[in-house]
C-alpha atoms as a PDB file:
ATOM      1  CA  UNK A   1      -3.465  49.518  84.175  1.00  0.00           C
ATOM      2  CA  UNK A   2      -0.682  47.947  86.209  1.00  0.00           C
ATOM      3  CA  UNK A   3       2.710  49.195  84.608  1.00  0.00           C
ATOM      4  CA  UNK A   4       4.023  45.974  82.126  1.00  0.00           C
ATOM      5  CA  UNK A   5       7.584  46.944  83.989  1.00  0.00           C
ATOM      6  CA  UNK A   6       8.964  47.269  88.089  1.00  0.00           C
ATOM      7  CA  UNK A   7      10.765  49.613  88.855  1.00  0.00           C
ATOM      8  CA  UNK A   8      13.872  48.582  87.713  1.00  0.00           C
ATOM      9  CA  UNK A   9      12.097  48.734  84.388  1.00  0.00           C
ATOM     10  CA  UNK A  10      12.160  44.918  83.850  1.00  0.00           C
ATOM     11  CA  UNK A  11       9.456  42.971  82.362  1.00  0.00           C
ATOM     12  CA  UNK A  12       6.817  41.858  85.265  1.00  0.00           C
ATOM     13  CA  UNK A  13       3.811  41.667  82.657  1.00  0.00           C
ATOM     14  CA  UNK A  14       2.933  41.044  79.344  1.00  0.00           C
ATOM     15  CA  UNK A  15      -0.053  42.698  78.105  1.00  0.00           C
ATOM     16  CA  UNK A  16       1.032  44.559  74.447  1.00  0.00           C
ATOM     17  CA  UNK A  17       4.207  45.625  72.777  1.00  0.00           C
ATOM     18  CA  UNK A  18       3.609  49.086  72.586  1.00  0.00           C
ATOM     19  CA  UNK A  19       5.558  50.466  74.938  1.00  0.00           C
ATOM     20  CA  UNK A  20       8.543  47.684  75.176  1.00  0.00           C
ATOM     21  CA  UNK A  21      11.360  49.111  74.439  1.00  0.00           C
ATOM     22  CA  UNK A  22      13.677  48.188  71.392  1.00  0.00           C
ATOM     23  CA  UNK A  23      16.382  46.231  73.749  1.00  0.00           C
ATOM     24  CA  UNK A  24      13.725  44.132  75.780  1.00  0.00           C
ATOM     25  CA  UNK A  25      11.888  43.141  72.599  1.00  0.00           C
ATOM     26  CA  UNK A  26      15.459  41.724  70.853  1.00  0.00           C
ATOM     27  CA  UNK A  27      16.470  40.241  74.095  1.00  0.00           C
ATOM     28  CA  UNK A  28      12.935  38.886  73.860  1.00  0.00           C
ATOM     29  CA  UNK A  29      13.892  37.273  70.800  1.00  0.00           C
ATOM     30  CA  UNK A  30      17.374  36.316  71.116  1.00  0.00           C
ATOM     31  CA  UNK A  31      16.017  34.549  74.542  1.00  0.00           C
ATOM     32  CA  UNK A  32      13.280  32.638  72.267  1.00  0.00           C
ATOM     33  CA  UNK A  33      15.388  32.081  69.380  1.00  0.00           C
ATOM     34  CA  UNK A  34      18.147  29.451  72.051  1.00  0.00           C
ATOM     35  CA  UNK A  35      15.110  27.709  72.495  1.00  0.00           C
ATOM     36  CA  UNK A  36      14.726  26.520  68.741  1.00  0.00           C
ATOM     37  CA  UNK A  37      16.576  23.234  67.969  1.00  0.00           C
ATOM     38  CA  UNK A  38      16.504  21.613  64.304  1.00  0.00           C
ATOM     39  CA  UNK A  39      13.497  19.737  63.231  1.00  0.00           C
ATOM     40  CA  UNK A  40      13.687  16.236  64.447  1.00  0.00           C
ATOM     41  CA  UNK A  41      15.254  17.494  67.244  1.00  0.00           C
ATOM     42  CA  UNK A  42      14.416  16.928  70.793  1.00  0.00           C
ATOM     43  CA  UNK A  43      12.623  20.738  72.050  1.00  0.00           C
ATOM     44  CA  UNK A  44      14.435  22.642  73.976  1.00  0.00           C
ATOM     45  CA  UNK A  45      13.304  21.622  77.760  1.00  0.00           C
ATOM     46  CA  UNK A  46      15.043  22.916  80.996  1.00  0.00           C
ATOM     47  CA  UNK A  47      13.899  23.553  84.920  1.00  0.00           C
ATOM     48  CA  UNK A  48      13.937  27.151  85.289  1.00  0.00           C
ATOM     49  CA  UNK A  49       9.999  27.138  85.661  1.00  0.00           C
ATOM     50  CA  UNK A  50       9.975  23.549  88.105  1.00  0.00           C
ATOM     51  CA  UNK A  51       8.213  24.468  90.920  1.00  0.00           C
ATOM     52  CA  UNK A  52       6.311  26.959  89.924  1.00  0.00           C
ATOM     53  CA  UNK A  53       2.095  26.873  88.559  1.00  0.00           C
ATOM     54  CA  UNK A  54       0.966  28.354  85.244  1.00  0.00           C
ATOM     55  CA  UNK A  55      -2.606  28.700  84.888  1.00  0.00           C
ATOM     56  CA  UNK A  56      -4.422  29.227  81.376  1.00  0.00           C
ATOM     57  CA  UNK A  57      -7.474  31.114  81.488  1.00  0.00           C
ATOM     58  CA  UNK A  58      -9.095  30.923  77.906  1.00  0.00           C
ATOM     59  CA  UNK A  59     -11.940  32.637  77.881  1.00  0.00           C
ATOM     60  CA  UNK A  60     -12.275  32.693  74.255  1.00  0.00           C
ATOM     61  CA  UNK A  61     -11.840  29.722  71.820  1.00  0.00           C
ATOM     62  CA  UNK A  62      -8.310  28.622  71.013  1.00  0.00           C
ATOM     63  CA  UNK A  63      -6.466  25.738  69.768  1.00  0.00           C
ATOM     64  CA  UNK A  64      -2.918  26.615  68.626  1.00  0.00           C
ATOM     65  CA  UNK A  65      -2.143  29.187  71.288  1.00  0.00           C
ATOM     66  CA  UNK A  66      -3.239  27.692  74.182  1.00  0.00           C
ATOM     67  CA  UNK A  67      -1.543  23.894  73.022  1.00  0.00           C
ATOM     68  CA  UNK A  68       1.666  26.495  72.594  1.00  0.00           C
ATOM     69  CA  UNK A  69       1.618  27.899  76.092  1.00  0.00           C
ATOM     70  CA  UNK A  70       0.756  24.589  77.847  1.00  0.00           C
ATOM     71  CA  UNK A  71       4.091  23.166  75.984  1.00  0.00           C
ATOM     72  CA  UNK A  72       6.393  26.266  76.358  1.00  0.00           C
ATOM     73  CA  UNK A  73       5.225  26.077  80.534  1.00  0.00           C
ATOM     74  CA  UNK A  74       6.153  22.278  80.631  1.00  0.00           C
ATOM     75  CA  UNK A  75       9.386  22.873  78.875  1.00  0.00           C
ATOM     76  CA  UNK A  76      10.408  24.839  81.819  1.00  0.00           C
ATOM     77  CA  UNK A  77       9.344  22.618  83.795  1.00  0.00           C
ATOM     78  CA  UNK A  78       6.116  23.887  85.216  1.00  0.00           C
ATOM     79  CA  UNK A  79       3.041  22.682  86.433  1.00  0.00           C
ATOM     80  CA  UNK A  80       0.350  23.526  84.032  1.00  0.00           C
ATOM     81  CA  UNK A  81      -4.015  24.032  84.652  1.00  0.00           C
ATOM     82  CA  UNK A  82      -6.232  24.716  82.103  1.00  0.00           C
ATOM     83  CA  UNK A  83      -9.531  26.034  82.486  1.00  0.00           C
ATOM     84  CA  UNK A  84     -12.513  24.829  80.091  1.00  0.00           C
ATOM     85  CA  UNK A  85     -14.527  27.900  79.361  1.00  0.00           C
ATOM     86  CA  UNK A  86     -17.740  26.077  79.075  1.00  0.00           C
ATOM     87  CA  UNK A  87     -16.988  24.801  82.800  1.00  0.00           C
ATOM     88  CA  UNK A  88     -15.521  27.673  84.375  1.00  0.00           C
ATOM     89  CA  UNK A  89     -17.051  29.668  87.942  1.00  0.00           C
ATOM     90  CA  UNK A  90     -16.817  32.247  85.181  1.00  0.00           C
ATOM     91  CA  UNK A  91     -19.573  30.589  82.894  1.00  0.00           C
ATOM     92  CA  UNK A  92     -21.522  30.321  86.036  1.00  0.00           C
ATOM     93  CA  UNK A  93     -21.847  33.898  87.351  1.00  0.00           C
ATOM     94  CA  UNK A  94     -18.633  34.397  89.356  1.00  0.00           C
ATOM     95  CA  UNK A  95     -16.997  37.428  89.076  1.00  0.00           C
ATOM     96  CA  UNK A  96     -13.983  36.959  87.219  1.00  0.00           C
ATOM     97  CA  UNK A  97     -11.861  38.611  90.264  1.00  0.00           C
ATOM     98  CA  UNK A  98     -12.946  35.941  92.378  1.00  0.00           C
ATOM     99  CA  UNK A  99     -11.948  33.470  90.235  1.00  0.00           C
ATOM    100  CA  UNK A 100      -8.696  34.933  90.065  1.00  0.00           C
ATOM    101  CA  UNK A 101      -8.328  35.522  93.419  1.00  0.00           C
ATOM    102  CA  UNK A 102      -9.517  31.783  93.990  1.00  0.00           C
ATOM    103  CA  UNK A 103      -6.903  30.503  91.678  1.00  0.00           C
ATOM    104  CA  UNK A 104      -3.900  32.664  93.265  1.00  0.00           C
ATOM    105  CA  UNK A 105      -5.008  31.314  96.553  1.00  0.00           C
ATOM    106  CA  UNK A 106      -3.729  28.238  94.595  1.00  0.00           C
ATOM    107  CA  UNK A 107      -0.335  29.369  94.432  1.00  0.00           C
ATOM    108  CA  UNK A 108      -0.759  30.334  90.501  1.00  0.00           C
ATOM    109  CA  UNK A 109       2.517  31.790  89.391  1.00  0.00           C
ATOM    110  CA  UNK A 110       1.432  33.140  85.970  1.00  0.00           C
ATOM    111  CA  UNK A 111      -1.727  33.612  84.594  1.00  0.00           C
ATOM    112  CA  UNK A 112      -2.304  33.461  80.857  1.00  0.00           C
ATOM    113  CA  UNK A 113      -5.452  35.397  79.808  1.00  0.00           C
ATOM    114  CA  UNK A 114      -7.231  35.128  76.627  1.00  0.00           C
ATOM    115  CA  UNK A 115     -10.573  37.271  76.180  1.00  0.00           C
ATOM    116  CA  UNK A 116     -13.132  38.979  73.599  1.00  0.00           C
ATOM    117  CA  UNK A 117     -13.458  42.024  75.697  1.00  0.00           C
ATOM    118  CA  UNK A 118     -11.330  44.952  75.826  1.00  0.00           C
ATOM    119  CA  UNK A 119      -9.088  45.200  79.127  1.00  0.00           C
ATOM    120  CA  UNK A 120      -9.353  42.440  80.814  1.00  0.00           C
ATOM    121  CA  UNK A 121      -5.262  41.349  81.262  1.00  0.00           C
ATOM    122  CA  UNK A 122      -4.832  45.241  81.918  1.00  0.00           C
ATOM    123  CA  UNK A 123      -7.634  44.895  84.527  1.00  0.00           C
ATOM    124  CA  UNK A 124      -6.452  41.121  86.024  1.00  0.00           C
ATOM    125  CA  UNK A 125      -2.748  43.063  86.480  1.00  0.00           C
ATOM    126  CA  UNK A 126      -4.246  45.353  88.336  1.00  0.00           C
ATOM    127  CA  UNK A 127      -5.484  42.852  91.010  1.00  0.00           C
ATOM    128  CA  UNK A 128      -2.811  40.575  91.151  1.00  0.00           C
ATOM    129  CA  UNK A 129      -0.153  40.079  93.862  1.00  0.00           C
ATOM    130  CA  UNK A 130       3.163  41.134  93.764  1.00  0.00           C
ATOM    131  CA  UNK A 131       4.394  37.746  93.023  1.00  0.00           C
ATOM    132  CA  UNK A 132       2.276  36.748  90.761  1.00  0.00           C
ATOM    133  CA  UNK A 133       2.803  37.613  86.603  1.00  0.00           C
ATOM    134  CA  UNK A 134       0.048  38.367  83.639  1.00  0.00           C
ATOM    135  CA  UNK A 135       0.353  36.876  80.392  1.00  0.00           C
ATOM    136  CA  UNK A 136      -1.715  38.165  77.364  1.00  0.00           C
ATOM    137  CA  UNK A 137      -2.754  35.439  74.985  1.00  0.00           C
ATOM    138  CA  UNK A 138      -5.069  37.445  72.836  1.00  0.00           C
ATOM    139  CA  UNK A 139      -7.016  40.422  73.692  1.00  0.00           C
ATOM    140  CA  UNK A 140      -9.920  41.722  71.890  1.00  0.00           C
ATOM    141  CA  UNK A 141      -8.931  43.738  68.723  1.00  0.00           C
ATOM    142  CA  UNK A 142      -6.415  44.732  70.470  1.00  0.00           C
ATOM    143  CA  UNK A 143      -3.583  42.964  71.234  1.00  0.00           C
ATOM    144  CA  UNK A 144      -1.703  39.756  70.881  1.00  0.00           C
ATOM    145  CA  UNK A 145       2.036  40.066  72.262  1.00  0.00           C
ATOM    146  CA  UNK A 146       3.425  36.608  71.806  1.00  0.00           C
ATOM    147  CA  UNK A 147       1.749  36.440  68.232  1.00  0.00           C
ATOM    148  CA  UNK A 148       3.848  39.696  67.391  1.00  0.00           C
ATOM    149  CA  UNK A 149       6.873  38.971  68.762  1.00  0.00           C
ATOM    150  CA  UNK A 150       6.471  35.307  66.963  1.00  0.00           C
ATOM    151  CA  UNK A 151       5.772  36.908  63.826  1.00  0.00           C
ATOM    152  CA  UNK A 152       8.898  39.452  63.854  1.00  0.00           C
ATOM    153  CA  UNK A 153      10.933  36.148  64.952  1.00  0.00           C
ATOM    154  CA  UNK A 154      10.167  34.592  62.369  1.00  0.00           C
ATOM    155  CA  UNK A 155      11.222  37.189  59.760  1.00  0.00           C
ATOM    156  CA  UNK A 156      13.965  37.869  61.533  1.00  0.00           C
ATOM    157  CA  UNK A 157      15.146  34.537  61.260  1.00  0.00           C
ATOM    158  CA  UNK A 158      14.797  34.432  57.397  1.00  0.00           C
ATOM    159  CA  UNK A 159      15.478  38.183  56.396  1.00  0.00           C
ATOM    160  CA  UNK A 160      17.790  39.608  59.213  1.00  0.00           C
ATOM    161  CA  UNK A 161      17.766  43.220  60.019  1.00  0.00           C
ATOM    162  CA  UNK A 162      14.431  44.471  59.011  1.00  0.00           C
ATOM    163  CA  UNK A 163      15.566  47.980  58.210  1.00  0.00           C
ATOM    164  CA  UNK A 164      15.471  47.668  54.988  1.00  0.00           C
ATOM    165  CA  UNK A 165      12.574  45.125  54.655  1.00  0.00           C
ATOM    166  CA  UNK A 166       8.922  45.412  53.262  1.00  0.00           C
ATOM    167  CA  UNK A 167       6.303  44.153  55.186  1.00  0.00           C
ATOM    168  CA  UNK A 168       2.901  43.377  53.714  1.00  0.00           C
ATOM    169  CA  UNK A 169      -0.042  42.259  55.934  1.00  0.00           C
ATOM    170  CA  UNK A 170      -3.381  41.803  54.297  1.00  0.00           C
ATOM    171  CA  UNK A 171      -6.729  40.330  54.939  1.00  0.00           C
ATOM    172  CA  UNK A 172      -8.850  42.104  57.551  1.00  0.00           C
ATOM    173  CA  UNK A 173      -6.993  44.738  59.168  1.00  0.00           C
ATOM    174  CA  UNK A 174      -9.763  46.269  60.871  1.00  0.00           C
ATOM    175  CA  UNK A 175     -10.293  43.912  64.135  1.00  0.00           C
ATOM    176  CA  UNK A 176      -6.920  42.127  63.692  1.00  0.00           C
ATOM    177  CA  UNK A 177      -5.000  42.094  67.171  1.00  0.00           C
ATOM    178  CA  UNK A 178      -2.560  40.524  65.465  1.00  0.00           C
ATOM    179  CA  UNK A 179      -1.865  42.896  62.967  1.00  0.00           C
ATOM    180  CA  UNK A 180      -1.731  45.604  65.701  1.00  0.00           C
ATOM    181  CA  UNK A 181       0.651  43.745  68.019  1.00  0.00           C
ATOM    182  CA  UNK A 182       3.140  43.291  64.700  1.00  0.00           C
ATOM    183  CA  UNK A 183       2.568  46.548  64.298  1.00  0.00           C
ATOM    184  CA  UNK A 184       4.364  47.542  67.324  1.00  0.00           C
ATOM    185  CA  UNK A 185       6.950  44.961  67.359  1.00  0.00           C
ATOM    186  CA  UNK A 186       7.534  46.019  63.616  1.00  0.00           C
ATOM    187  CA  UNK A 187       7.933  49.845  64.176  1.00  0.00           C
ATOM    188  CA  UNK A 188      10.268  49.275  67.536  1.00  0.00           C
ATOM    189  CA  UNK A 189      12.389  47.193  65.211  1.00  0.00           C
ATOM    190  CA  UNK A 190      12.606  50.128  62.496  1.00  0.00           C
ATOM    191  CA  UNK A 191      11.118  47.927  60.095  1.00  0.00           C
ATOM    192  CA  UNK A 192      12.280  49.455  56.541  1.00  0.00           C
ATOM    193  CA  UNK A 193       8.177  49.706  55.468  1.00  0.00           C
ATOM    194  CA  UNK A 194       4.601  48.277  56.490  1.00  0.00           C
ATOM    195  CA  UNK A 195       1.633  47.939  54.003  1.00  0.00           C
ATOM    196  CA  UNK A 196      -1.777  47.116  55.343  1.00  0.00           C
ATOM    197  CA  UNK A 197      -3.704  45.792  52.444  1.00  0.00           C
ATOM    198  CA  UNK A 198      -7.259  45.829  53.206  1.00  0.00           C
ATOM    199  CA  UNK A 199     -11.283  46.563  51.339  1.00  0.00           C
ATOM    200  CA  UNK A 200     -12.378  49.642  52.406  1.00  0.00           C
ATOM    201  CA  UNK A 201     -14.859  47.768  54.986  1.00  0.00           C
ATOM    202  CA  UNK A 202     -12.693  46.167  56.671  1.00  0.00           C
ATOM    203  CA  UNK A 203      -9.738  48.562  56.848  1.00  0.00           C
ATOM    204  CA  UNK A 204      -8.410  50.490  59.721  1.00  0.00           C
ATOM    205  CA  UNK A 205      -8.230  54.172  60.785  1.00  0.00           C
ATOM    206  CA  UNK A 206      -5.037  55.061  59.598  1.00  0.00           C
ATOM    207  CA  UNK A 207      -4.049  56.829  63.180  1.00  0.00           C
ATOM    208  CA  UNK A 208      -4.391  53.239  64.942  1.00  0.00           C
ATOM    209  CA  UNK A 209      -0.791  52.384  62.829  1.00  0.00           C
ATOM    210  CA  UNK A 210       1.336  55.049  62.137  1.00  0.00           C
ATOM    211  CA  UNK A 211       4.148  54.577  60.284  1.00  0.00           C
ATOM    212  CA  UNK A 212       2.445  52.124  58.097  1.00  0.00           C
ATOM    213  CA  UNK A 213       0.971  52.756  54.236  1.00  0.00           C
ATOM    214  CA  UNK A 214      -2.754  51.477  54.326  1.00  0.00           C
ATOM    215  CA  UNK A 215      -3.326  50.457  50.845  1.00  0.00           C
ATOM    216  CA  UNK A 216      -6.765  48.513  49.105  1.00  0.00           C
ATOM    217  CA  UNK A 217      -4.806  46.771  46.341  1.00  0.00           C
ATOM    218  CA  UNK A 218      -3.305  43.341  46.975  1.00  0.00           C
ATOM    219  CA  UNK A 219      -0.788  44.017  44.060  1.00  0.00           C
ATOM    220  CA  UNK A 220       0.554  47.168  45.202  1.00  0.00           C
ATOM    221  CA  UNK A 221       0.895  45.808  48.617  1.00  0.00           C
ATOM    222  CA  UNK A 222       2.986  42.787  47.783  1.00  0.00           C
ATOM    223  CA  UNK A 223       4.540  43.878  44.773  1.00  0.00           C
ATOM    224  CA  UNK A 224       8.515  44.022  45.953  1.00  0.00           C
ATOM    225  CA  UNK A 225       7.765  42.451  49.639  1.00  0.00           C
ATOM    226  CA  UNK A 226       9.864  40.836  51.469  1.00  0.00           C
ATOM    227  CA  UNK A 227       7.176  39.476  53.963  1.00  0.00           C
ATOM    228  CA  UNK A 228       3.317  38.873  52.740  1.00  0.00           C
ATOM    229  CA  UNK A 229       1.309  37.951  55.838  1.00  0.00           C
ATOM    230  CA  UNK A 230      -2.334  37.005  54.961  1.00  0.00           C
ATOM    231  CA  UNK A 231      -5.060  37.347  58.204  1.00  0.00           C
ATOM    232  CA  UNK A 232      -8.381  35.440  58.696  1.00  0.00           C
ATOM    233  CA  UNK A 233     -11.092  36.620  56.972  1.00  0.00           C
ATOM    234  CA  UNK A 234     -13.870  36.032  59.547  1.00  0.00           C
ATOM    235  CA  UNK A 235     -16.729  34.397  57.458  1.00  0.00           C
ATOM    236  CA  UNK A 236     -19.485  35.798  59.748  1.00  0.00           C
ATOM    237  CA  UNK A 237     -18.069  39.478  58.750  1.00  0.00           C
ATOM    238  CA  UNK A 238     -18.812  38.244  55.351  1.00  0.00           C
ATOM    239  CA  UNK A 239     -22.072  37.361  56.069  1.00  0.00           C
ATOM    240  CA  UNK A 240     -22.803  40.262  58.201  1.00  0.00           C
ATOM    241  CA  UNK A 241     -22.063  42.657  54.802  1.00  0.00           C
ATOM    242  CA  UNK A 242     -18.906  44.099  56.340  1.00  0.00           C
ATOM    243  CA  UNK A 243     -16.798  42.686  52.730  1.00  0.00           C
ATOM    244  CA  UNK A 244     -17.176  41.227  49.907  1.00  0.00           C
ATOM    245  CA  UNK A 245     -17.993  36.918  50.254  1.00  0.00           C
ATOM    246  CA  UNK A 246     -15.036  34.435  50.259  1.00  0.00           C
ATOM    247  CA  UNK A 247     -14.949  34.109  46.618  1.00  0.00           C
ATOM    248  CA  UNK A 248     -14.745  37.947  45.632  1.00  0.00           C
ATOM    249  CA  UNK A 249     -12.879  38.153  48.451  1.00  0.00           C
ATOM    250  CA  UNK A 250     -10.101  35.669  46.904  1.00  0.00           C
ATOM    251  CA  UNK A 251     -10.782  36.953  43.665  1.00  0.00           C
ATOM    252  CA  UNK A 252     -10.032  40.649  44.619  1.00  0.00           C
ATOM    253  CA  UNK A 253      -7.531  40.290  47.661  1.00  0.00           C
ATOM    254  CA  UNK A 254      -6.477  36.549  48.045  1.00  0.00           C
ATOM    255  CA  UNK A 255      -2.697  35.603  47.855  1.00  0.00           C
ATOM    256  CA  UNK A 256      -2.366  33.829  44.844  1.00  0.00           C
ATOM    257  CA  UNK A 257       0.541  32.257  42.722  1.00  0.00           C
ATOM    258  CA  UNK A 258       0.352  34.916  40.468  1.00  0.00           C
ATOM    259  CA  UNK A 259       0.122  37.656  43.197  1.00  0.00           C
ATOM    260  CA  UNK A 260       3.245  36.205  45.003  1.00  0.00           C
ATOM    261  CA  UNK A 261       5.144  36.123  42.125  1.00  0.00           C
ATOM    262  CA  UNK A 262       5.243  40.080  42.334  1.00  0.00           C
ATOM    263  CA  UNK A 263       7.194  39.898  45.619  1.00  0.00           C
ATOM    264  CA  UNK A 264      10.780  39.602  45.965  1.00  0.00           C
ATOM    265  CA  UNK A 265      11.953  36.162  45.131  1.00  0.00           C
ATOM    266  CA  UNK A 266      13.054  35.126  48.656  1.00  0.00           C
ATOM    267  CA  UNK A 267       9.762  37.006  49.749  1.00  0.00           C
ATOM    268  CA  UNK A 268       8.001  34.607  52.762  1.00  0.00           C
ATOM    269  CA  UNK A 269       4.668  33.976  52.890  1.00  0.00           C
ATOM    270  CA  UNK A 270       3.039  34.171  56.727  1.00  0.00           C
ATOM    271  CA  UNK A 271      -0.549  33.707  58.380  1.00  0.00           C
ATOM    272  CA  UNK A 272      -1.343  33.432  61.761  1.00  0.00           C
ATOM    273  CA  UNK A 273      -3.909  30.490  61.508  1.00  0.00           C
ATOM    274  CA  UNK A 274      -6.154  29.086  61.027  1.00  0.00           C
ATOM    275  CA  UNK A 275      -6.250  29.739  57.653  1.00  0.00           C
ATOM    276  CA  UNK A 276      -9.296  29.816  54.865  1.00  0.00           C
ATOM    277  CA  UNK A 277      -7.705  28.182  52.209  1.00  0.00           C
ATOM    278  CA  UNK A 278      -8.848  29.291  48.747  1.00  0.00           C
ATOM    279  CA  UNK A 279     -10.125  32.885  50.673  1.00  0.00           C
ATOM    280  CA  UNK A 280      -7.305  34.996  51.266  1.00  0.00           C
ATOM    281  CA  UNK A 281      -4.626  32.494  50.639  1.00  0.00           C
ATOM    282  CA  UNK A 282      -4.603  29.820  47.547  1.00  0.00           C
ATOM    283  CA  UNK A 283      -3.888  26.484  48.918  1.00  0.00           C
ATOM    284  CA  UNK A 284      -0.865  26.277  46.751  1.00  0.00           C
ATOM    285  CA  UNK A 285       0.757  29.419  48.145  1.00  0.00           C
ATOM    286  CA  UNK A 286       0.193  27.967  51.723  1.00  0.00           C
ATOM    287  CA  UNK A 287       2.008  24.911  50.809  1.00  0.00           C
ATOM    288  CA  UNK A 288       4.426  26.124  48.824  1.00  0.00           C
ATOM    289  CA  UNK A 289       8.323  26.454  49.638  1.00  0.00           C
ATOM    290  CA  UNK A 290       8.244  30.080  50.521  1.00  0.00           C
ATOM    291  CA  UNK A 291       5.833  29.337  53.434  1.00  0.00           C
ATOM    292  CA  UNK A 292       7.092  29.481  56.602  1.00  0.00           C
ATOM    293  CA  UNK A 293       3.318  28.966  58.330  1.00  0.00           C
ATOM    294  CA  UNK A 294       4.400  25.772  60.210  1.00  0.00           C
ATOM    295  CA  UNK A 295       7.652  27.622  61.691  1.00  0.00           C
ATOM    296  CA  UNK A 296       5.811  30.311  63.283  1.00  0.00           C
ATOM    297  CA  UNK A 297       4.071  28.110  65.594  1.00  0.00           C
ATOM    298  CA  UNK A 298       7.314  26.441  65.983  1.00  0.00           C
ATOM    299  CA  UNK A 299       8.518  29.783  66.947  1.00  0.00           C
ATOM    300  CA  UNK A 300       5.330  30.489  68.775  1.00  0.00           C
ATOM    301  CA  UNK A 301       6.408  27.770  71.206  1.00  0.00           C
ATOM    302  CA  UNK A 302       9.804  29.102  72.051  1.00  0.00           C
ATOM    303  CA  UNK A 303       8.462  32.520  72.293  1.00  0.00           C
ATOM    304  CA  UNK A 304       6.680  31.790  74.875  1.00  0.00           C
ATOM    305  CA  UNK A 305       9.081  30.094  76.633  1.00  0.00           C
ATOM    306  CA  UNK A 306      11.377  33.275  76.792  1.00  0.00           C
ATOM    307  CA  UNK A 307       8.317  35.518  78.094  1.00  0.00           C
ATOM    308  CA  UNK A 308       7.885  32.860  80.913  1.00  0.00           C
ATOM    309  CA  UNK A 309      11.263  33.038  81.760  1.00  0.00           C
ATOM    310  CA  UNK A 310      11.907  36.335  81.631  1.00  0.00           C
ATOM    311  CA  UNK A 311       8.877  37.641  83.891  1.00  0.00           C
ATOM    312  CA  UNK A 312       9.860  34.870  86.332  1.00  0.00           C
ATOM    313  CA  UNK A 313      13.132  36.252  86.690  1.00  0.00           C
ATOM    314  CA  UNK A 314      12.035  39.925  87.410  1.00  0.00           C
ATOM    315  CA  UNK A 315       9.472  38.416  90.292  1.00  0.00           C
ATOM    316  CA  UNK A 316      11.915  35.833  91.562  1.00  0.00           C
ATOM    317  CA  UNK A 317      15.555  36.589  90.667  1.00  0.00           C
END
């Protein structure tokens, strides 16, 4: 693929954290945590983006990332098009290159790409013009950037350093993307440990994280965490036989009130929605006071406001 950097090694595209180095990804985060104001607050809203055309390309299902992106783009003042799958030259046998090359003819400053299949940002940054930045809003498996670097936000802004931290993430490890793009943020940031807590169906190969401690037993993984995030089980996996259905699955690896309680007492609880209530988190726990659920896509929004910004700057100055 296209290089994420120029030459000057600044960030032109966005397409995975795994090679972002330590002071990008914490001026990353510093840059997204000026745009968080108190709740009740007005949001954070300047110009920097007026001018300039973002264009979502959602070729998967979404709700609460693409809503995210569209605000963080008209926060800086952009112009903002969506594309509806289920309407898209895609959906009706044009090649996705064409389309993209059809929208740049546009004047599209930034495309934001969300996809099932493998490669497809790498591929898009490939075929882009110079001027014109890559956005990864969900890739396969694989990756989700702005997920990760909301997630490590978020625990930053609770637990500080995260040297000395324990992070737990449970659920379904296996075909998480964002497990994998915390992952990376997470080891960059010298996070003090990561458990994976998975069944054996549904967990990774361990070479996919290193660094981490892949473990099958919800109590070992949260017992003394500072963080427990809880994925999406995907019900269809369930009824597929790849793990156990959603009420062994609770019974055996859901979050519970009793599980949390083996975590550190400021411990936060985290999950990337949209969440299965009463499947791998109790309802309780995702309401309770140690949540911070509803602040990561608070974060989320800022987040992507600072990634905007900051590949705007490295095409335009």
């Amino acid at each position: 693929m296209a290089s994420q950097f120029d030459a000057q090694g600044r960030l032109r595209h966005l397409v995975t954290l795994k090679d972002v180095p330590r002071a990008q990804l914490v001026a990353l985060l510093d840059r997204a945590e000026s745009y968080l104001t108190p709740p009740g607050a007005k949001p954070a809203s300047n110009d920097t983006l007026a001018g300039r055309t973002i264009a979502n390309l959602f070729f998967e299902p979404s709700t609460r990332t693409r809503a995210s992106f569209e605000l963080a783009a008209r926060r800086l003042g952009a112009e903002v098009l969506s594309l509806d799958v289920s309407t898209s030259s895609r959906a009706k046998g044009e090649s996705l290159l064409d389309t993209i090359y059809t929208l740049q003819a546009m004047q599209i400053d930034i495309f934001v790409i969300r996809d099932a299949q493998s490669g497809v940002p790498a591929y898009i940054c490939d075929h882009v013009a110079p001027h014109v930045a890559v956005l990864n809003a969900g890739e396969s498996h694989l990756n989700h950037p702005t997920q990760g670097l909301l997630d490590v936000l978020t625990m930053r802004r609770h637990l500080g350093d995260l040297a000395d931290k324990v992070v737990t993430i449970a659920g379904d490890i296996q075909h998480s993307r964002v497990a994998r793009s915390a992952h990376h943020a997470l080891m960059t940031l010298g996070v003090g440990e990561l458990r994976l807590v998975a069944p054996p169906t549904l967990a990774p190969d361990a070479s996919e994280f290193p660094g981490a401690t892949l473990l099958d037993s919800i109590e070992d993984g949260v017992r003394g965490a500072d963080v427990v995030m809880c994925l999406r089980i995907q019900r269809e996996r369930m009824e597929q036989g790849h793990g156990p259905d959603a009420a062994e699955f609770h019974r055996q690896f859901g979050l519970t009130p009793e599980r949390l309680a083996l975590a550190q007492p400021h411990a936060i609880v985290m999950h990337p929605g949209p969440m299965n209530r009463e499947v791998e988190i109790a309802g309780s726990v995702a309401d309770a006071p140690q949540s911070v659920i509803t602040e990561q896509v608070t974060n989320g929004v800022a987040v992507r406001m600072a990634v905007m910004q900051t590949v705007m700057e490295t095409l335009h100055g």
